[in-house]
N, C-alpha and C. Protein backbone atom coordinates (compact mmCIF):
# COMPACT_ATOMS: atom_id res chain seq x y z
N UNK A 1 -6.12 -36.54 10.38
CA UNK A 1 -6.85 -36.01 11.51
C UNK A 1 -7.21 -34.55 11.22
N UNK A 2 -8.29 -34.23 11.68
CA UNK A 2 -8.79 -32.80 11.80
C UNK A 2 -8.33 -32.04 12.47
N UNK A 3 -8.28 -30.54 11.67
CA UNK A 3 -7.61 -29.89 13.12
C UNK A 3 -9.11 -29.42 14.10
N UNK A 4 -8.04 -29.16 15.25
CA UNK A 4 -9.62 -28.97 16.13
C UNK A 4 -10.61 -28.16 16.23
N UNK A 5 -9.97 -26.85 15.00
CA UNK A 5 -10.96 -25.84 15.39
C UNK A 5 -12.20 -26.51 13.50
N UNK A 6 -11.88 -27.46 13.51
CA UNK A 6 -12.74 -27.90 12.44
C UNK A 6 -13.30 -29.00 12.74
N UNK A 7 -13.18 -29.38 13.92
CA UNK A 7 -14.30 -30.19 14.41
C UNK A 7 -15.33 -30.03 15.79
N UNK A 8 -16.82 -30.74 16.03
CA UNK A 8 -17.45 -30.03 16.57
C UNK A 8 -17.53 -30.80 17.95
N UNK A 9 -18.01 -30.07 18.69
CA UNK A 9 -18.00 -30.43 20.11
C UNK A 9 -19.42 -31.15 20.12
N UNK A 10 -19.74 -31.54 21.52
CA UNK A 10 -21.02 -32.22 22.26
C UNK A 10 -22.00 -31.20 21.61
N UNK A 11 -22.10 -30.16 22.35
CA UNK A 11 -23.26 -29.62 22.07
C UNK A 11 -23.63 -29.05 20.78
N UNK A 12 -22.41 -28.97 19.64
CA UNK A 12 -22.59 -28.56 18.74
C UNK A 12 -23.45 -29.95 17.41
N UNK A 13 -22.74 -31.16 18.42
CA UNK A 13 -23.54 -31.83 17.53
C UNK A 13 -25.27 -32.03 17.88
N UNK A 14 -25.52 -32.03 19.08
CA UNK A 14 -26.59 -31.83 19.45
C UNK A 14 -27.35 -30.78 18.78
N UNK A 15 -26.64 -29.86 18.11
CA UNK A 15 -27.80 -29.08 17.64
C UNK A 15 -27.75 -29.08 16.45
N UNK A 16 -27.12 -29.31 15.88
CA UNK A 16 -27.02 -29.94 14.04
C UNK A 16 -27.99 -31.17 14.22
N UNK A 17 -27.40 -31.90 15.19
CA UNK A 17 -28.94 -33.42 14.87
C UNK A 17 -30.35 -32.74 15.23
N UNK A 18 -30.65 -31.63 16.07
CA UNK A 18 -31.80 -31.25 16.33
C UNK A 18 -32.68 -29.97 15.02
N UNK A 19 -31.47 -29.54 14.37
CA UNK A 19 -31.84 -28.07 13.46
C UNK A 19 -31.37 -28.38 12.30
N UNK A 20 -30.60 -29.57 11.97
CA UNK A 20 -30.14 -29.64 10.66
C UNK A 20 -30.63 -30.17 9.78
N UNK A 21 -30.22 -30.32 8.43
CA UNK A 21 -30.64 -30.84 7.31
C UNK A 21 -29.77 -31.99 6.86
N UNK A 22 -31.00 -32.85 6.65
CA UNK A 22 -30.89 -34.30 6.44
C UNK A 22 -30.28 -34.91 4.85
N UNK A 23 -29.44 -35.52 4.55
CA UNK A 23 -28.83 -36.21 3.38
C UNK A 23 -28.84 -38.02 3.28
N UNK A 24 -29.13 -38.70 2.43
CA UNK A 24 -29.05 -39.89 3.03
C UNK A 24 -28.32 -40.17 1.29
N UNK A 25 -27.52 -41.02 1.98
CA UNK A 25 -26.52 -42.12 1.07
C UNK A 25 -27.31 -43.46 0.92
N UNK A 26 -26.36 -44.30 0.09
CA UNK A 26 -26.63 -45.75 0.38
C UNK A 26 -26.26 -46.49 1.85
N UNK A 27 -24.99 -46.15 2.59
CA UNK A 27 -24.24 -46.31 3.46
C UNK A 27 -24.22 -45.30 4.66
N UNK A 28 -23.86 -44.11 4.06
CA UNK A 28 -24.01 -42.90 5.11
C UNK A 28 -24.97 -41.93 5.15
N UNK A 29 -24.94 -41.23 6.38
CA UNK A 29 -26.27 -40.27 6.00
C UNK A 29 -25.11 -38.32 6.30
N UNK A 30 -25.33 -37.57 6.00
CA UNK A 30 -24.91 -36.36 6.25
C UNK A 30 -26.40 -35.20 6.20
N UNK A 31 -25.63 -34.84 7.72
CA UNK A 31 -26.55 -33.88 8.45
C UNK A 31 -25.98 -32.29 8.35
N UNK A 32 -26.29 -31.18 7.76
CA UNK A 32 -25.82 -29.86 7.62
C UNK A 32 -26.49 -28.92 8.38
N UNK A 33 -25.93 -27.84 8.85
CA UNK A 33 -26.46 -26.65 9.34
C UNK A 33 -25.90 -25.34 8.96
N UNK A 34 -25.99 -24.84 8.51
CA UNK A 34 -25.12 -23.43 8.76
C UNK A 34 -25.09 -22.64 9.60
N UNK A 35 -23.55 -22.50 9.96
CA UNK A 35 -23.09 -21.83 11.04
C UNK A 35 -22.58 -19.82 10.94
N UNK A 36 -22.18 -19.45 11.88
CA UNK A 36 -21.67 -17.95 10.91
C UNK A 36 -20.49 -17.72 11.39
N UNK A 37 -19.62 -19.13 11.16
CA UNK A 37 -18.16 -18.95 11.74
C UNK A 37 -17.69 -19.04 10.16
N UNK A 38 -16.39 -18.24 9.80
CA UNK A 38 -15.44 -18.33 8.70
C UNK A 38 -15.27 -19.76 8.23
N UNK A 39 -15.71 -20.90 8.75
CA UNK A 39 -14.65 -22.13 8.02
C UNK A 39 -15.81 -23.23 8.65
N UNK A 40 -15.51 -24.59 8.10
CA UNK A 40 -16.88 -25.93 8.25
C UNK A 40 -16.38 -26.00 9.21
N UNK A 41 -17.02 -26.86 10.32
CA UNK A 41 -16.79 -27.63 11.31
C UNK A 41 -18.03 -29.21 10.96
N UNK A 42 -16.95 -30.20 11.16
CA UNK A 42 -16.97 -31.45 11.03
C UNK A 42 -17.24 -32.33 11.94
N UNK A 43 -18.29 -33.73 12.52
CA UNK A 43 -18.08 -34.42 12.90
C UNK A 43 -18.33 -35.88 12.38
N UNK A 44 -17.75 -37.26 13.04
CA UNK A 44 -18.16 -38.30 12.36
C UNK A 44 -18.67 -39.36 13.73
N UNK A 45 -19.60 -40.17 12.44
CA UNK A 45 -20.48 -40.50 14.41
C UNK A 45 -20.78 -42.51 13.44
N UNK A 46 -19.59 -42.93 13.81
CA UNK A 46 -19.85 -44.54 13.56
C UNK A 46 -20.35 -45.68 14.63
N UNK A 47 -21.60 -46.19 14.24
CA UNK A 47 -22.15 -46.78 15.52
C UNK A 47 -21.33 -48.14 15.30
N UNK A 48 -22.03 -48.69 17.42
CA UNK A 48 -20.88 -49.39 17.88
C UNK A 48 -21.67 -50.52 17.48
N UNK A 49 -21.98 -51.56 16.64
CA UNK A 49 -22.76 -52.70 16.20
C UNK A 49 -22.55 -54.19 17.19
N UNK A 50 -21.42 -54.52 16.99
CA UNK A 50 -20.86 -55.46 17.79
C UNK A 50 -19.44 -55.06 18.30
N UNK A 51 -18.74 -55.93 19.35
CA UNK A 51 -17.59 -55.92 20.22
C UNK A 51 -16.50 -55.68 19.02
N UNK A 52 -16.66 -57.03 18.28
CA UNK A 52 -15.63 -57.37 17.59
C UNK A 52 -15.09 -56.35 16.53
N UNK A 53 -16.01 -55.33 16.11
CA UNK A 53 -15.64 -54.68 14.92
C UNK A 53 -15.34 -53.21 15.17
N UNK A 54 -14.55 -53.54 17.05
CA UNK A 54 -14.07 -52.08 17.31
C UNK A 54 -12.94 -51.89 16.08
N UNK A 55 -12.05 -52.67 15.57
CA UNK A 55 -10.62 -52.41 14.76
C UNK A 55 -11.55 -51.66 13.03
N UNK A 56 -12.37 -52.15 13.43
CA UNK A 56 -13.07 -51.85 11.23
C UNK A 56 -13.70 -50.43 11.60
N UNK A 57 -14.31 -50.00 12.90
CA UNK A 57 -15.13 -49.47 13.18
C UNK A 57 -13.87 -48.11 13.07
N UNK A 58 -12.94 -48.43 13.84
CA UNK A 58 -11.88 -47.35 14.08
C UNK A 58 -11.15 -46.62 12.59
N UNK A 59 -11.36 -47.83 12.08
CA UNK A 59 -10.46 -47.96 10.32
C UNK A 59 -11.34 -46.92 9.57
N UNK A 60 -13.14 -47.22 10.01
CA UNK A 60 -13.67 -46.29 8.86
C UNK A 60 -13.95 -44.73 9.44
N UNK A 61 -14.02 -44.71 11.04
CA UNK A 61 -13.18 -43.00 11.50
C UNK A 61 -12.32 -42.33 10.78
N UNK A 62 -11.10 -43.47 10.72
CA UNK A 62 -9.89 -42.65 10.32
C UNK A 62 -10.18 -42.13 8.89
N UNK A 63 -10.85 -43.34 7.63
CA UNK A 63 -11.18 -43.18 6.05
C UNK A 63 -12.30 -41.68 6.27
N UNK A 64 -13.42 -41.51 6.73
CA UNK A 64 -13.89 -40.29 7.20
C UNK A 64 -12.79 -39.10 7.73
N UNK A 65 -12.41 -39.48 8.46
CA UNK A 65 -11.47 -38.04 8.87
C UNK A 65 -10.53 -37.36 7.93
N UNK A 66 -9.75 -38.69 7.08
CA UNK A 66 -8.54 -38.38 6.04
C UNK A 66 -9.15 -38.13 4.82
N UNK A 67 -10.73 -38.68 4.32
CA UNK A 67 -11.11 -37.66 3.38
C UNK A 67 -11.48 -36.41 3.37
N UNK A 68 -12.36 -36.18 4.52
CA UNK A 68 -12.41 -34.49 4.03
C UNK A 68 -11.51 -33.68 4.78
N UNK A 69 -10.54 -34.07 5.66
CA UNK A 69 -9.71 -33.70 5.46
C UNK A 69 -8.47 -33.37 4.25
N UNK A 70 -8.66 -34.04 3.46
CA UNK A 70 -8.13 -33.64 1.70
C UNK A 70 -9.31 -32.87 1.28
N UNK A 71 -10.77 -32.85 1.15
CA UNK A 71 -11.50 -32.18 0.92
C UNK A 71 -12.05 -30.84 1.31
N UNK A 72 -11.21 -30.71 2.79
CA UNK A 72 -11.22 -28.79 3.29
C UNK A 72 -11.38 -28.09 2.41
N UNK A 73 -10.44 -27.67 1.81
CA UNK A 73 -10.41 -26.83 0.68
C UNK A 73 -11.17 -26.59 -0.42
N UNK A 74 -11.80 -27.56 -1.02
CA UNK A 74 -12.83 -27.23 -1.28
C UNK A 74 -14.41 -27.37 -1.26
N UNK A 75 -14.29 -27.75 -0.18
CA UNK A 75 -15.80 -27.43 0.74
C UNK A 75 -16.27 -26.46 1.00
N UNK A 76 -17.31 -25.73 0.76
CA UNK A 76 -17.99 -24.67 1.02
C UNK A 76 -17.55 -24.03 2.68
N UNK A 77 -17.17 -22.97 3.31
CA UNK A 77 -16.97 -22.59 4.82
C UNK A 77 -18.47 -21.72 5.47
N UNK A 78 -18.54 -21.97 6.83
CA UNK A 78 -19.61 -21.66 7.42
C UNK A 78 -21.17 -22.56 7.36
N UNK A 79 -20.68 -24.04 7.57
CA UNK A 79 -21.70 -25.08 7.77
C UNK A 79 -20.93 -25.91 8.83
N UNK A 80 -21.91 -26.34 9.70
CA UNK A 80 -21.46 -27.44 10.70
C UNK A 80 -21.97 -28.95 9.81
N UNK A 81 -21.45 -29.97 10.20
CA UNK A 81 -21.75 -31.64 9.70
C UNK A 81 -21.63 -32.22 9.98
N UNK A 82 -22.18 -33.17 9.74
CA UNK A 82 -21.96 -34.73 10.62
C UNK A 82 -22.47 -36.00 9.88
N UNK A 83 -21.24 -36.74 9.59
CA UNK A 83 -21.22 -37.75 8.87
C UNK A 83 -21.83 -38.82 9.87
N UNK A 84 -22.96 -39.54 9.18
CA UNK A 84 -23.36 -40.39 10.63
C UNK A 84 -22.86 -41.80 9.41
N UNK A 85 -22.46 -42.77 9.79
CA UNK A 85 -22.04 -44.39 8.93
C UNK A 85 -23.54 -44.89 9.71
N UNK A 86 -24.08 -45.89 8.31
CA UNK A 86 -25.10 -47.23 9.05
C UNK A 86 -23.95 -48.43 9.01
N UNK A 87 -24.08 -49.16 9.87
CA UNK A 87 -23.41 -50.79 10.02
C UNK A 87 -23.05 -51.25 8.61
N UNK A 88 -23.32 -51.23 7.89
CA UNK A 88 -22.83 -52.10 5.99
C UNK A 88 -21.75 -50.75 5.75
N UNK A 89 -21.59 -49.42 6.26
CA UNK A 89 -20.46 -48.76 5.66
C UNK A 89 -19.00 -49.19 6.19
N UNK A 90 -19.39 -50.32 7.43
CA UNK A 90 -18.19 -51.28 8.19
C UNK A 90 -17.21 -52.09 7.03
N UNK A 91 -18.05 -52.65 5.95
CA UNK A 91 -17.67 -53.42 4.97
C UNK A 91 -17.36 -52.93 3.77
N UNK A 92 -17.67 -51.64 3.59
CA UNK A 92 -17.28 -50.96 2.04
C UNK A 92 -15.43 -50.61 1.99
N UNK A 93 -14.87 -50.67 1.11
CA UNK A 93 -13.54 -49.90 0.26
C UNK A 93 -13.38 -48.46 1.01
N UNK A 94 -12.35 -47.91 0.87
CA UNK A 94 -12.07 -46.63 1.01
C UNK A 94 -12.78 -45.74 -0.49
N UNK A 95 -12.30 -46.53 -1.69
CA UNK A 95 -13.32 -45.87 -2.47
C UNK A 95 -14.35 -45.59 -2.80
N UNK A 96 -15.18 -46.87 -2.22
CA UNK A 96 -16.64 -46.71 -2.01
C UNK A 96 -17.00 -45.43 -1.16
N UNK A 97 -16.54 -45.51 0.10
CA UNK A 97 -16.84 -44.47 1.46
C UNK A 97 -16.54 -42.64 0.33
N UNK A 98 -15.17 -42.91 -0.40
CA UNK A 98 -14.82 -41.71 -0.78
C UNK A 98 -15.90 -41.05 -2.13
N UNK A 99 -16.39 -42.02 -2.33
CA UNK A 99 -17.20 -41.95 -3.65
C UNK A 99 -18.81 -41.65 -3.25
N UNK A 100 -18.78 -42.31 -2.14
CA UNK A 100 -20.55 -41.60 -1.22
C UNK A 100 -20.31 -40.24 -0.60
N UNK A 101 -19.21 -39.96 0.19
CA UNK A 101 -18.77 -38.82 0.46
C UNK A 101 -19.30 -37.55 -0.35
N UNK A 102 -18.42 -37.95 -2.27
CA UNK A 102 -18.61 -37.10 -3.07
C UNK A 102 -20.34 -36.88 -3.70
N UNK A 103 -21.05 -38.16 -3.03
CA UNK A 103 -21.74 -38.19 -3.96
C UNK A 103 -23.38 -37.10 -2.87
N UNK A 104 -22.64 -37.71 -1.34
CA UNK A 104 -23.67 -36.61 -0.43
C UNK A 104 -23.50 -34.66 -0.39
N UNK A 105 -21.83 -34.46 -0.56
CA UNK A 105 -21.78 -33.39 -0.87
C UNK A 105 -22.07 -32.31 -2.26
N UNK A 106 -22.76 -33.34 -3.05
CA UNK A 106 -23.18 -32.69 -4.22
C UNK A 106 -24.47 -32.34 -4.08
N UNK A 107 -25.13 -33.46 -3.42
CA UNK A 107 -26.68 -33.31 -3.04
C UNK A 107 -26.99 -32.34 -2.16
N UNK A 108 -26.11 -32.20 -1.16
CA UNK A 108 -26.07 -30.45 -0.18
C UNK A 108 -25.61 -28.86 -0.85
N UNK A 109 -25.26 -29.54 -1.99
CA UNK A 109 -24.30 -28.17 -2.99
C UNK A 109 -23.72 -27.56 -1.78
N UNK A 110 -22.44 -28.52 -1.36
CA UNK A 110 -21.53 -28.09 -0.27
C UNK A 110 -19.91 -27.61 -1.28
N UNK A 111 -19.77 -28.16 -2.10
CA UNK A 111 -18.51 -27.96 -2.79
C UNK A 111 -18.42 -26.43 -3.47
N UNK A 112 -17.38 -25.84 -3.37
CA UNK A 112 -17.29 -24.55 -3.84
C UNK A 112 -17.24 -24.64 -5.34
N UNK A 113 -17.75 -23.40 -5.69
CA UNK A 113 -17.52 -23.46 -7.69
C UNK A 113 -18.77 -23.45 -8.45
C-alpha cells in the first residue's frame, strides 16, 4: 500500500486526466503531470468490466500499488500519475503488469539516473 501523502486525491486526478501527458502500453495506459511538490504522487484507476471480476479486479490494484511501491525510490519526484488498466490487464501475470510498468516508465523518462 501507498503511503498517503503519495497518493492523489479526486481533484488531483481530475487534473492530471485534463493537463497530463499521455503513455499507452499494450495493457495499461500512464498519464503524467508535473507537480512542484518534493516527491510523486500516484494513482491507479482499474475499470469495473463485469460483476464477477470484482476479486481479479482488486488483485490487479493491489499488483499496481505493491509495484511502485518497491519502485518509489527510484522514480523520478515531483510528477503526479495515474496508472489507468484496459480490461485484458484483468488476465495478465504479475510479471507481465511489472514488466509494462517498467516498460511505460522508460517511455516518460520517469526513472532517476
Amino acid at each position: 500500500m501507498l503511503s498517503k501523502t503519495h497518493r492523489l486525491k479526486k481533484k488531483e486526478i481530475e487534473n492530471v486526466f485534463k493537463k497530463g501527458r499521455t503513455y499507452r502500453g499494450n495493457f495499461l495506459i500512464l498519464k503524467i503531470k508535473k507537480n512542484s511538490l518534493p516527491l510523486s504522487r500516484w494513482s491507479f484507476i482499474v475499470p469495473l468490466p463485469a460483476p464477477r471480476t470484482i476479486v481479479k479486479r482488486n488483485k490487479l490494484k493491489r499488483q499496481l500499488r505493491e509495484n511502485f511501491r518497491k519502485k518509489l525510490k527510484i522514480i523520478k519526484s515531483g510528477f503526479d500519475g495515474i496508472i489507468l488498466s484496459l480490461p485484458v490487464a484483468l488476465k495478465k501475470k504479475y510479471w507481465e503488469v511489472d514488466k509494462e510498468i517498467d516498460k511505460l516508465l522508460h517511455l516518460a523518462n520517469l526513472y532517476k539516473g
